[in-house]
N, C-alpha and C. Protein backbone atom coordinates (compact mmCIF):
# COMPACT_ATOMS: atom_id res chain seq x y z
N UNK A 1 146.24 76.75 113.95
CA UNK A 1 146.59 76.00 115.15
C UNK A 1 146.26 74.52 114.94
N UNK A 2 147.06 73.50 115.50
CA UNK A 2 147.21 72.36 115.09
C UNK A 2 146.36 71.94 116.07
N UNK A 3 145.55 70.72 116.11
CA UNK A 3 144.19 69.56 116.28
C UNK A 3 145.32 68.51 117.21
N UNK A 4 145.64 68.18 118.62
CA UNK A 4 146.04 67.14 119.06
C UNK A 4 145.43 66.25 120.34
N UNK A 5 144.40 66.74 120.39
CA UNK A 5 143.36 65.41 120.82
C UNK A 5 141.90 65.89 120.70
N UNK A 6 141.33 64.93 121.27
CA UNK A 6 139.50 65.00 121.10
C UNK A 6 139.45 63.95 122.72
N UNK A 7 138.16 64.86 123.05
CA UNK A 7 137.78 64.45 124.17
C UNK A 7 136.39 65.04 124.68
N UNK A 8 135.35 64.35 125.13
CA UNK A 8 134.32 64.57 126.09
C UNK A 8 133.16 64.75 124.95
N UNK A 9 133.05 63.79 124.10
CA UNK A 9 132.08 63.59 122.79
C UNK A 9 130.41 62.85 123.91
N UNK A 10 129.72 64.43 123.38
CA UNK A 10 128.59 63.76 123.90
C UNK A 10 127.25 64.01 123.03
N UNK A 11 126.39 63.08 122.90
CA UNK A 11 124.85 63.27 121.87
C UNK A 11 124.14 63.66 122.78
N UNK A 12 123.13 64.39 122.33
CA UNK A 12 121.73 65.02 122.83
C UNK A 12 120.51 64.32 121.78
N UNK A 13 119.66 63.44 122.46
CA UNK A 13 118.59 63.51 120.98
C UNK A 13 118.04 65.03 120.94
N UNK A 14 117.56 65.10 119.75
CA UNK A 14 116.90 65.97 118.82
C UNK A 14 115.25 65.57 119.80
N UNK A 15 114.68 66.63 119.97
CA UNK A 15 112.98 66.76 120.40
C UNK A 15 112.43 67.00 119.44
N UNK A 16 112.72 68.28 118.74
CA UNK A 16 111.90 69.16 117.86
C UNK A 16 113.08 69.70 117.07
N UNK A 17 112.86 70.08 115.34
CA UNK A 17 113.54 70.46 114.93
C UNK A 17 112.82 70.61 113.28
N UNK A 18 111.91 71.85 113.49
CA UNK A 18 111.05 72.65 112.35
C UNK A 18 111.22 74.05 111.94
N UNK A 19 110.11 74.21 111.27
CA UNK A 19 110.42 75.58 110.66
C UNK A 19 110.22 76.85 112.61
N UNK A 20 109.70 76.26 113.33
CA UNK A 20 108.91 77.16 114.70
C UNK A 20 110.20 76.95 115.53
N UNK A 21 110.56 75.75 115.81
CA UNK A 21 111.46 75.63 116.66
C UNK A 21 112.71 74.35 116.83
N UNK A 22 113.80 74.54 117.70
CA UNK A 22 114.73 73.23 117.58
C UNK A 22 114.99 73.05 119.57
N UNK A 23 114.54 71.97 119.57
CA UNK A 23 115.29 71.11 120.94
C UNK A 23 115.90 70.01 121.03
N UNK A 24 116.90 69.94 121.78
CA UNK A 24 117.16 68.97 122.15
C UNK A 24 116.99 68.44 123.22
N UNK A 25 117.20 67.46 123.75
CA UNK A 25 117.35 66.85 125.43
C UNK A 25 119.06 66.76 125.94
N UNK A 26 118.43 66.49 127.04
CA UNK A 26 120.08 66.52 127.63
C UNK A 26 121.23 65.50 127.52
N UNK A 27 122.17 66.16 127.16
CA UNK A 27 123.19 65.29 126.51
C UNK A 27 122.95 64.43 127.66
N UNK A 28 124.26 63.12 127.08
CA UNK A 28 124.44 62.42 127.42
C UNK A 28 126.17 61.95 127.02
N UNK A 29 127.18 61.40 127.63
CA UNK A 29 128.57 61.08 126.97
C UNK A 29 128.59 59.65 126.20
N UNK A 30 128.80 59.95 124.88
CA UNK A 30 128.94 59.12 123.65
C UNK A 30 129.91 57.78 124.32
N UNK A 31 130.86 57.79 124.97
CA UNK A 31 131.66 57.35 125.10
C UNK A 31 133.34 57.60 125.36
N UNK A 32 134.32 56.85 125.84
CA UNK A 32 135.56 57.49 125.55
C UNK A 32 136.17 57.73 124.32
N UNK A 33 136.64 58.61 123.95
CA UNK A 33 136.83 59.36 122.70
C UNK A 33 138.53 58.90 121.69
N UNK A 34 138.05 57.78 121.02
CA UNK A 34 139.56 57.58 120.47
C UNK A 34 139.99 58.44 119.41
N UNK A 35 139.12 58.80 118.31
CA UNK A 35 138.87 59.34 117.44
C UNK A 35 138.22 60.71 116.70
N UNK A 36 138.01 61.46 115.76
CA UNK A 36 136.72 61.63 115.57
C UNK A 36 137.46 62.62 114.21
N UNK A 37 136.49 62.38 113.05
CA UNK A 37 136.72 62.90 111.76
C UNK A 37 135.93 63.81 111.26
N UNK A 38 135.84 64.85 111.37
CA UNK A 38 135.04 65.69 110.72
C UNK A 38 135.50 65.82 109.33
N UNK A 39 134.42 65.61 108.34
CA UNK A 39 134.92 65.97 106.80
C UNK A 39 133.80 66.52 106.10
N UNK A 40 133.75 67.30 105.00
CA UNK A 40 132.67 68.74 104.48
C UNK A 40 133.19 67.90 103.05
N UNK A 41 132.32 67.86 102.34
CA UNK A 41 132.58 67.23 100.99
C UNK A 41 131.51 68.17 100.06
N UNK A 42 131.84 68.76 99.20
CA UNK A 42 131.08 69.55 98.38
C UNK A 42 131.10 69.49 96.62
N UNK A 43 130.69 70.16 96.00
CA UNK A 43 130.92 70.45 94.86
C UNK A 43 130.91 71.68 94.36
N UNK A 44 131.91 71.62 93.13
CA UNK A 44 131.87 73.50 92.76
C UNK A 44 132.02 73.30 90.95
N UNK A 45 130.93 73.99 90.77
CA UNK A 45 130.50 74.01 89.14
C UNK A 45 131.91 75.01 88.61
N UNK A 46 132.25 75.16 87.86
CA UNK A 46 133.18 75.67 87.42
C UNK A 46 132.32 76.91 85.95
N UNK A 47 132.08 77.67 85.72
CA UNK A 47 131.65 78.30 84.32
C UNK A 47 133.16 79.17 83.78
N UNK A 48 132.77 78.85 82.39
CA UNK A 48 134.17 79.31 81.54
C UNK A 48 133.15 80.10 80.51
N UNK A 49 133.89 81.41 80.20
CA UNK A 49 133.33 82.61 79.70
C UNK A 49 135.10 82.84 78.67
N UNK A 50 134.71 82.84 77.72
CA UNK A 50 135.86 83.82 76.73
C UNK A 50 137.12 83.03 76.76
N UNK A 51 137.41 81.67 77.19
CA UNK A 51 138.13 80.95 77.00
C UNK A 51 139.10 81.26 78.55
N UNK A 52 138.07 81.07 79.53
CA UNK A 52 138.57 81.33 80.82
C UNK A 52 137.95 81.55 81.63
N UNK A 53 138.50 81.12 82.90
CA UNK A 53 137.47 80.70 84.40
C UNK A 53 136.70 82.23 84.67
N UNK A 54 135.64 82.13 84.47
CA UNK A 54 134.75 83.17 84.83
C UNK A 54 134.21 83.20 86.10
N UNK A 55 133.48 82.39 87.26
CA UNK A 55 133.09 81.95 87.93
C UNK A 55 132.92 80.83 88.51
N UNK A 56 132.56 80.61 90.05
CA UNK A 56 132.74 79.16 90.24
C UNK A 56 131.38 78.90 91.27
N UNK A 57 130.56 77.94 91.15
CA UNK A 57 129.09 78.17 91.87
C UNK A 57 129.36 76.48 92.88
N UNK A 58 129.10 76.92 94.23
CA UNK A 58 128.91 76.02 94.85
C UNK A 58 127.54 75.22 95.25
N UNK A 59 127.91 73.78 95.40
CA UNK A 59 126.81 73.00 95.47
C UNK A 59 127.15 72.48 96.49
N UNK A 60 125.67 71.80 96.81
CA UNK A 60 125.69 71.19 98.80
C UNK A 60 127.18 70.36 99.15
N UNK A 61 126.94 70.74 100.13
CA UNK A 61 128.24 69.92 101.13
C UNK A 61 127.19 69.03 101.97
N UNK A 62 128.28 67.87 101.79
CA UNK A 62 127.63 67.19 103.06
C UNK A 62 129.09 66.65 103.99
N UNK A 63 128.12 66.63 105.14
CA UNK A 63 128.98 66.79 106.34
C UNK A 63 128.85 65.52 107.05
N UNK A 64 129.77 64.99 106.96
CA UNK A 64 129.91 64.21 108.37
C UNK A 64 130.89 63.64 109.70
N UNK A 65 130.35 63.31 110.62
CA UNK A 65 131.09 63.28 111.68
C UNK A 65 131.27 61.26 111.98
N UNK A 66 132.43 61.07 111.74
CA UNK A 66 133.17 60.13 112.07
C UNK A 66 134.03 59.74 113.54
N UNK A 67 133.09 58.99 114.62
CA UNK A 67 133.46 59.30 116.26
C UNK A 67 133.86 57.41 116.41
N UNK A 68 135.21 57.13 117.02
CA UNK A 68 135.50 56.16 117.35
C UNK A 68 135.51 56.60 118.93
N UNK A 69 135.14 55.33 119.71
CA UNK A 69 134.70 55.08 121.12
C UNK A 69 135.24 54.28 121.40
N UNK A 70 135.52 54.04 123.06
CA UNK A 70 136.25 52.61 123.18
C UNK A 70 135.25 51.92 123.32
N UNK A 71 134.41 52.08 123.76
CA UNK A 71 132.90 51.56 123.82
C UNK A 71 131.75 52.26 124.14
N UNK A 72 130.56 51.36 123.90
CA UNK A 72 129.48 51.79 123.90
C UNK A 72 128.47 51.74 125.06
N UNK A 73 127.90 52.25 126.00
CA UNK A 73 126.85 51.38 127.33
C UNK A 73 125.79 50.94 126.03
N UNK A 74 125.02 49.70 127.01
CA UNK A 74 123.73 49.47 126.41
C UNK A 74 122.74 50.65 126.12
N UNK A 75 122.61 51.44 127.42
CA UNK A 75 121.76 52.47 127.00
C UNK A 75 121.96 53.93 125.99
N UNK A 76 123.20 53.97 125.78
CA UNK A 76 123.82 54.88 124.57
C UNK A 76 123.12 54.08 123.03
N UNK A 77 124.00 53.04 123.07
CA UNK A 77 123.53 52.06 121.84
C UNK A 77 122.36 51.75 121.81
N UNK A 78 121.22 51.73 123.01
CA UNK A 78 120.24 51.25 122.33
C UNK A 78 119.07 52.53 122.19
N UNK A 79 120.29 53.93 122.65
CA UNK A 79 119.28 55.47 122.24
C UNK A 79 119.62 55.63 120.55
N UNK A 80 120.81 55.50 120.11
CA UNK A 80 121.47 55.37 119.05
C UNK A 80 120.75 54.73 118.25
N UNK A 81 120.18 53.65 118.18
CA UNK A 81 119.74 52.59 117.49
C UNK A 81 118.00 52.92 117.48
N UNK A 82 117.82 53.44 117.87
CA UNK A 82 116.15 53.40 118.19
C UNK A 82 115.46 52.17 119.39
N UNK A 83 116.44 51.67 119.55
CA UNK A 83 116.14 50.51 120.20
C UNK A 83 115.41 50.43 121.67
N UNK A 84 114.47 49.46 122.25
CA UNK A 84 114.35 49.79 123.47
C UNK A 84 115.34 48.69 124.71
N UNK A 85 115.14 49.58 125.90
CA UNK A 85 116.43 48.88 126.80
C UNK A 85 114.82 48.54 128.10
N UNK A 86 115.11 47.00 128.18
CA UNK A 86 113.61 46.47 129.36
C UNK A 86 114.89 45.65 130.00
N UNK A 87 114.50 46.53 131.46
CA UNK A 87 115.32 45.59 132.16
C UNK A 87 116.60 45.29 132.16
N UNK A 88 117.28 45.83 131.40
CA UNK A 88 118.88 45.56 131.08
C UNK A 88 119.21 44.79 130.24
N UNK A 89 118.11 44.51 129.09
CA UNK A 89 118.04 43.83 128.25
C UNK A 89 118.05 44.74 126.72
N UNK A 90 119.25 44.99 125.90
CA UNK A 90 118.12 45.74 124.65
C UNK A 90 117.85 44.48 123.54
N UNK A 91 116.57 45.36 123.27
CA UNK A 91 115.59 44.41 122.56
C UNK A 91 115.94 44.85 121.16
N UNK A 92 116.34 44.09 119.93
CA UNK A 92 116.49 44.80 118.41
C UNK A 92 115.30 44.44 117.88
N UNK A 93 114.53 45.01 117.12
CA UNK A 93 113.67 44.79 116.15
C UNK A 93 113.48 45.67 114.71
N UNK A 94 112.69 44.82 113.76
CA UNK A 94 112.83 45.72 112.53
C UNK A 94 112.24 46.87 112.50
N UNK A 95 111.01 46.92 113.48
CA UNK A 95 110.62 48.45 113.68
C UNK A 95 111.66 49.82 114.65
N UNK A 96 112.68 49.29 114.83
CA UNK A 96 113.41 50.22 115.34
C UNK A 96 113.68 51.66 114.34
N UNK A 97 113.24 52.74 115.13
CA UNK A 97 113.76 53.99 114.57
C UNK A 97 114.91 54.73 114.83
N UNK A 98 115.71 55.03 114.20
CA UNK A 98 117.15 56.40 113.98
C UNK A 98 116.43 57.28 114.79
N UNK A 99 116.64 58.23 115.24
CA UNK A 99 116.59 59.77 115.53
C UNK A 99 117.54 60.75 114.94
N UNK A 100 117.51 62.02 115.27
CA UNK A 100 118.77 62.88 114.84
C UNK A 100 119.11 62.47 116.48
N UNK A 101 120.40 63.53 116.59
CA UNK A 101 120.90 63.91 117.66
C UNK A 101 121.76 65.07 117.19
N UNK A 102 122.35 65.94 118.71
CA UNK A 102 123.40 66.78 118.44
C UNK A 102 124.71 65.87 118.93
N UNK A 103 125.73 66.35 118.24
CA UNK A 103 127.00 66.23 118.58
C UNK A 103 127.59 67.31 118.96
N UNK A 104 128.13 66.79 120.57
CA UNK A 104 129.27 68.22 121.26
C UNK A 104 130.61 67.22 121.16
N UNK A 105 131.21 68.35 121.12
CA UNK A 105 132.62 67.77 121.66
C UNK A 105 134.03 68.71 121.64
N UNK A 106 134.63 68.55 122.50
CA UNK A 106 135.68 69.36 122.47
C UNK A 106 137.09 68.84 122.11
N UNK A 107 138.14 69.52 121.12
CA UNK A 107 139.52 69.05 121.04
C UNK A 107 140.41 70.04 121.26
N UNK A 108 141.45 69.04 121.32
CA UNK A 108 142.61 70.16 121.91
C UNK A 108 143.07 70.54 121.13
N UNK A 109 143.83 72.09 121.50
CA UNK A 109 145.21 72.83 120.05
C UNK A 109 146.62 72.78 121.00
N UNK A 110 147.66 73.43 119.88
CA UNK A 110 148.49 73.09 120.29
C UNK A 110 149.38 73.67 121.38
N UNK A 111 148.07 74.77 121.56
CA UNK A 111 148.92 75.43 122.87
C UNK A 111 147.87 75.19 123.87
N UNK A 112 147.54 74.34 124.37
CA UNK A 112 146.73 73.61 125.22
C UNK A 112 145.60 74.08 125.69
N UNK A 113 145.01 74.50 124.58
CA UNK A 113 143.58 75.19 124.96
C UNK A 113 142.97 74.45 123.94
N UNK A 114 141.70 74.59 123.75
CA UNK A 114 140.24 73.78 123.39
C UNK A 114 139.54 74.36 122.35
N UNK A 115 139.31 74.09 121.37
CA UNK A 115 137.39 74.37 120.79
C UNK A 115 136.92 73.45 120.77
N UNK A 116 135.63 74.33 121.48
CA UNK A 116 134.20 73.30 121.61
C UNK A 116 133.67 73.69 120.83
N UNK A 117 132.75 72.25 120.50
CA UNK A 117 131.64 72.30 119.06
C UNK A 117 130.34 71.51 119.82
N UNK A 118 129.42 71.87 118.53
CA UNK A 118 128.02 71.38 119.17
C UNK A 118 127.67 71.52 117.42
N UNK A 119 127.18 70.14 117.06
CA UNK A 119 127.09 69.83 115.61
C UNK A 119 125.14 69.84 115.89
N UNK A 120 124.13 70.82 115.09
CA UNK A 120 122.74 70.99 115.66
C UNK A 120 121.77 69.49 115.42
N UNK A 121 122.26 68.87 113.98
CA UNK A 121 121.34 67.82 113.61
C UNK A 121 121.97 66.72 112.55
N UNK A 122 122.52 65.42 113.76
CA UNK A 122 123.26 64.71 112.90
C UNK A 122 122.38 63.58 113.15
N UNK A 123 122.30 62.52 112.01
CA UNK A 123 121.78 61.28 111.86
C UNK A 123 122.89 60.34 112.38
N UNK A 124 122.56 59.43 112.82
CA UNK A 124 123.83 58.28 112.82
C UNK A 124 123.10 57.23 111.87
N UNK A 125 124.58 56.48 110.88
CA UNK A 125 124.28 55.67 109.93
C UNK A 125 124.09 53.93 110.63
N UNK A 126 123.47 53.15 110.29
CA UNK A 126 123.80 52.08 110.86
C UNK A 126 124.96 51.94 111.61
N UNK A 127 124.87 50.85 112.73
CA UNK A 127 126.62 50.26 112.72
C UNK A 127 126.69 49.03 113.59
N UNK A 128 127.86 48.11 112.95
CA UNK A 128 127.90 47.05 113.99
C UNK A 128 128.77 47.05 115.19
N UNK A 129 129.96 45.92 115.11
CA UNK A 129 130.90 45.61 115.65
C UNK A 129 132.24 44.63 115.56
N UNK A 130 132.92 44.34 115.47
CA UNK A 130 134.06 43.91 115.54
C UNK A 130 134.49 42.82 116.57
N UNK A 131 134.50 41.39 116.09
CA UNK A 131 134.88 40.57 116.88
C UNK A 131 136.06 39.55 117.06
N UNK A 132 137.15 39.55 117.58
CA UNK A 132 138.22 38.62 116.98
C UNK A 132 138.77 37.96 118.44
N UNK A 133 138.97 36.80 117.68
CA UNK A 133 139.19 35.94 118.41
C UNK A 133 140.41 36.04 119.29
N UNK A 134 141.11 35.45 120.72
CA UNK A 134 142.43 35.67 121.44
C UNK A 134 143.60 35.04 121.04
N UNK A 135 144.54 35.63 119.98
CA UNK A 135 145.27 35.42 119.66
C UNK A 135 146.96 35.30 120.45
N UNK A 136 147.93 35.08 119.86
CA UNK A 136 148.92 35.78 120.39
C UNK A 136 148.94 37.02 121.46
N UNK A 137 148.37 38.05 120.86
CA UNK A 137 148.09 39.17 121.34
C UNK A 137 146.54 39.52 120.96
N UNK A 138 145.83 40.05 122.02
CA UNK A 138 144.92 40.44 122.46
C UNK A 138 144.74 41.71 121.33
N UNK A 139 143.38 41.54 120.88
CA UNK A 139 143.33 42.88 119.84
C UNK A 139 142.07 43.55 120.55
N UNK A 140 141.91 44.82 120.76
CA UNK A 140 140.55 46.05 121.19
C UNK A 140 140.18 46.19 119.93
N UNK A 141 139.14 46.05 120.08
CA UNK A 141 138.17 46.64 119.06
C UNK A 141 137.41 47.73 119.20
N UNK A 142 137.67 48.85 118.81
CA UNK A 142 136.72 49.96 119.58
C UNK A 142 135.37 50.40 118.36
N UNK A 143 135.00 51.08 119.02
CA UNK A 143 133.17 51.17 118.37
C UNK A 143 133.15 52.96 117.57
N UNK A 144 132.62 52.46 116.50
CA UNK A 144 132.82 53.47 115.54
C UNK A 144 131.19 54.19 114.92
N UNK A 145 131.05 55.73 115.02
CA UNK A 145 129.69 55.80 114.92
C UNK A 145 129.77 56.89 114.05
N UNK A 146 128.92 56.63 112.57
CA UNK A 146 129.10 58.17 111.66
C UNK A 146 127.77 58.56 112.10
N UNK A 147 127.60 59.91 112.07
CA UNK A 147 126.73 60.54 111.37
C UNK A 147 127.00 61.74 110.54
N UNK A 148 125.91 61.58 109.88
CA UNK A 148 125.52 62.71 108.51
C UNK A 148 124.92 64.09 109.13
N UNK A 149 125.38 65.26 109.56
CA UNK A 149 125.08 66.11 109.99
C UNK A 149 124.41 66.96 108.65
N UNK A 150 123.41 67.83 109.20
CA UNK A 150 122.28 68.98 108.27
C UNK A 150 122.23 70.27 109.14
N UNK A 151 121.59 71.15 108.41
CA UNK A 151 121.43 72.48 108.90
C UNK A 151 120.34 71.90 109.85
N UNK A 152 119.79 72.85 110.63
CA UNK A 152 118.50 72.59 111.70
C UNK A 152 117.69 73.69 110.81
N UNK A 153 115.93 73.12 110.92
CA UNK A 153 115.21 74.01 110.49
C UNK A 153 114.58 75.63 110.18
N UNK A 154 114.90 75.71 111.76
CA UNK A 154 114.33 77.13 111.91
C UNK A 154 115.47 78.26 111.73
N UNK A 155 116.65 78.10 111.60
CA UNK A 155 117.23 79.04 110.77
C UNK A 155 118.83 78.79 110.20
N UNK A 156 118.36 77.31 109.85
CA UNK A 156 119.33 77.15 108.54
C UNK A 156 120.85 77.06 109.35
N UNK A 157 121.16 77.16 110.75
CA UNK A 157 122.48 76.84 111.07
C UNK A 157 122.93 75.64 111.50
N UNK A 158 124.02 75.48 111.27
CA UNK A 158 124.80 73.97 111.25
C UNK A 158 125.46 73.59 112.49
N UNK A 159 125.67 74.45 112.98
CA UNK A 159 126.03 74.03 114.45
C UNK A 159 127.02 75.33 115.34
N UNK A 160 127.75 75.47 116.01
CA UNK A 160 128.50 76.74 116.69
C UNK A 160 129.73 76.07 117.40
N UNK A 161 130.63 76.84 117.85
CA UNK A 161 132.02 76.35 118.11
C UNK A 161 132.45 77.60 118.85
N UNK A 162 133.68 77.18 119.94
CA UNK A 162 134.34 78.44 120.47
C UNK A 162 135.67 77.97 120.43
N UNK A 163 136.30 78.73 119.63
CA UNK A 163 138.13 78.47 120.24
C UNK A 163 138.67 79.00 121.25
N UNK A 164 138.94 78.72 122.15
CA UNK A 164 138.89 78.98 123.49
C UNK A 164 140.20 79.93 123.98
N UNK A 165 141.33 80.05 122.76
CA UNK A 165 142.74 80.93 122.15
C UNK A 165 142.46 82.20 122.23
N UNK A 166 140.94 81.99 121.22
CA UNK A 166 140.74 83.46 120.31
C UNK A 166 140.12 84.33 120.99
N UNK A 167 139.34 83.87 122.22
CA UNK A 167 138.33 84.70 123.17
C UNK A 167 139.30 85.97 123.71
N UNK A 168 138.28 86.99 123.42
CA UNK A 168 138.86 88.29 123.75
C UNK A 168 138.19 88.70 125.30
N UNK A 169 138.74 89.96 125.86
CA UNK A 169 138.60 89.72 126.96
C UNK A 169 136.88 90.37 127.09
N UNK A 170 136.04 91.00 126.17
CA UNK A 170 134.74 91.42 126.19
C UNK A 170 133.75 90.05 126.10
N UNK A 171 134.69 88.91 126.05
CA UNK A 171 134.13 87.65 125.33
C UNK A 171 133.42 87.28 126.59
N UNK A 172 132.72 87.57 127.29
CA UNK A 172 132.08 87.35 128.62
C UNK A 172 130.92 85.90 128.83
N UNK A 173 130.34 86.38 127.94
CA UNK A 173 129.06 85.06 127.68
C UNK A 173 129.64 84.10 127.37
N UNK A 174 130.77 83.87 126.07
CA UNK A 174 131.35 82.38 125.73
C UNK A 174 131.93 81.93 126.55
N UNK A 175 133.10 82.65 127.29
CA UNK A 175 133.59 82.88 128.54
C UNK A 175 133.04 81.56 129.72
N UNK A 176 131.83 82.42 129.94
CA UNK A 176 131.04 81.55 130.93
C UNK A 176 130.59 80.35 130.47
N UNK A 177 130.47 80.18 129.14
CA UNK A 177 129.90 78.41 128.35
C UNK A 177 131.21 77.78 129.08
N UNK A 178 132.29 77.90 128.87
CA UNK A 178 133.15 76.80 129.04
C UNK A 178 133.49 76.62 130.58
N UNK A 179 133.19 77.32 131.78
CA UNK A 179 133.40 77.05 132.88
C UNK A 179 132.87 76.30 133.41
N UNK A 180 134.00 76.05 134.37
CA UNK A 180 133.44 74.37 135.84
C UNK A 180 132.09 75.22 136.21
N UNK A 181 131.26 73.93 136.31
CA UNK A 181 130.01 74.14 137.27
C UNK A 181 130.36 73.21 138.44
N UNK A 182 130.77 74.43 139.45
CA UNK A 182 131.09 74.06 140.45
C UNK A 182 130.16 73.03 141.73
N UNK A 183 129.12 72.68 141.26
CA UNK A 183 128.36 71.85 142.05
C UNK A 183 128.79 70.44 141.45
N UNK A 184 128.52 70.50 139.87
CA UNK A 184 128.38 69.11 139.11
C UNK A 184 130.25 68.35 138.60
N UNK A 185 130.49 69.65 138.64
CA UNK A 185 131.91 69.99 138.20
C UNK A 185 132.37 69.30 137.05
N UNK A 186 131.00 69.78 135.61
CA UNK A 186 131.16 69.43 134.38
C UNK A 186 130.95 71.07 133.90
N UNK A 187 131.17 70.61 132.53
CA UNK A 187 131.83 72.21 131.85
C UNK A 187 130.21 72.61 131.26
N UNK A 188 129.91 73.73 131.85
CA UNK A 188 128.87 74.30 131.18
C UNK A 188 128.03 74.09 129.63
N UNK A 189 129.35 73.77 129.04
CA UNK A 189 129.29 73.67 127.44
C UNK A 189 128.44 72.11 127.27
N UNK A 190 128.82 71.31 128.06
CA UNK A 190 128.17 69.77 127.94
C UNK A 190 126.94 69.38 128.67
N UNK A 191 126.35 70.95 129.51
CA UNK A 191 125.33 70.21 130.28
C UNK A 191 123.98 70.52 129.09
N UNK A 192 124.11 71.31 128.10
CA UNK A 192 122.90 71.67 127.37
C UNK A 192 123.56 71.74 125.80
N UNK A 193 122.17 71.44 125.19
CA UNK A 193 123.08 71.71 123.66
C UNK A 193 122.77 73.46 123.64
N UNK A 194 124.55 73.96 123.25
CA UNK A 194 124.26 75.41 123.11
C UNK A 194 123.54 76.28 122.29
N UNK A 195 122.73 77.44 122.50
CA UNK A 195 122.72 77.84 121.30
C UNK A 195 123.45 79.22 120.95
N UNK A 196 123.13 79.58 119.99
CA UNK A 196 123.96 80.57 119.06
C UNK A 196 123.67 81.50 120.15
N UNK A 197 125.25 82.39 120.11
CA UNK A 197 124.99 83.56 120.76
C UNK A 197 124.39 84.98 119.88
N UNK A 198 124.06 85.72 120.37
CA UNK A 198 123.77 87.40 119.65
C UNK A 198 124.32 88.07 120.14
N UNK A 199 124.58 89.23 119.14
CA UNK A 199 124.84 90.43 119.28
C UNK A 199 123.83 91.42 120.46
């Protein structure tokens, strides 16, 4: 099924995330969603036995998530950044710290239904901004944020997803992740970072 939009990209910082346990805090929305690239980059050893491919051994992937925004609030950018926000002011300094965060977000397929994702522990890499002057025509510059996503500690998973197509009708629990909460009337899936369901 074909990928034709992205929408409702939101971070959670990371609390805790060890061998005992993983939290996050409550999301928050990244921004409006122009973009967003997910790409898995790996390596695969190849062994040749008897003058022919015998086996093939995989090595780490790394993952990252590529999110264009039309913009940023101060207080997104300056959770992003490590930065602190006094007063409506953010303050940069060299002691500023990164955090992880989770990444949610949902895109559309092509028969107008959704998978949602929730990425468990992504870094964001530096980033600036884009400034140009008023030309002829007026150029947007929108705000672009990678991070490097990892497994989470306590048991090695990378994050969870629902295609919202494939749900069968016993699918009861995922079911309920993606519904209106009818008080807030945001989608279940964005008010918490999810976790893995069980059997």
């Amino acid at each position: 099924m074909a990928y034709i939009g992205i929408k409702d990209v939101y971070i959670a910082k990371v609390i805790k995330n060890d061998t005992t346990g993983y939290e996050a805090d409550t999301p928050v929305r990244l921004g409006k969603a122009a973009s967003l690239k997910k790409d898995y980059k790996g390596s695969m050893e190849k062994n040749y036995y008897d003058d022919s491919l015998d086996s093939m051994l995989q090595g780490d992937t790394e993952k990252t998530l590529e999110v264009e925004v039309k913009e940023l609030t101060q207080e997104v950018e300056a959770m992003i950044n490590g930065q602190k926000l006094v007063k409506g002011m953010r303050v940069e300094s060299t002691s500023d710290s990164v955090g992880d965060f989770a990444v949610g977000y949902r895109t559309k397929l092509q028969n107008g239904k959704y998978e949602f994702v929730w990425k468990y522990v992504c870094t964001p890499e530096p980033f600036g901004s884009n400034h140009d002057t008023v030309a002829d025509k007026a150029k947007i510059n929108n705000r672009t944020v990678k991070f490097t996503c990892r497994n989470r500690e306590i048991d090695g998973v990378d994050g969870v997803n629902i295609n919202e197509s494939a749900l069968l009708t016993g699918d009861t629990e995922a079911k309920a992740l993606l519904a209106v909460n009818t008080t807030t009337n945001m989608i279940h899936w964005f008010e918490e970072v999810v976790e893995p369901l069980h059997a």
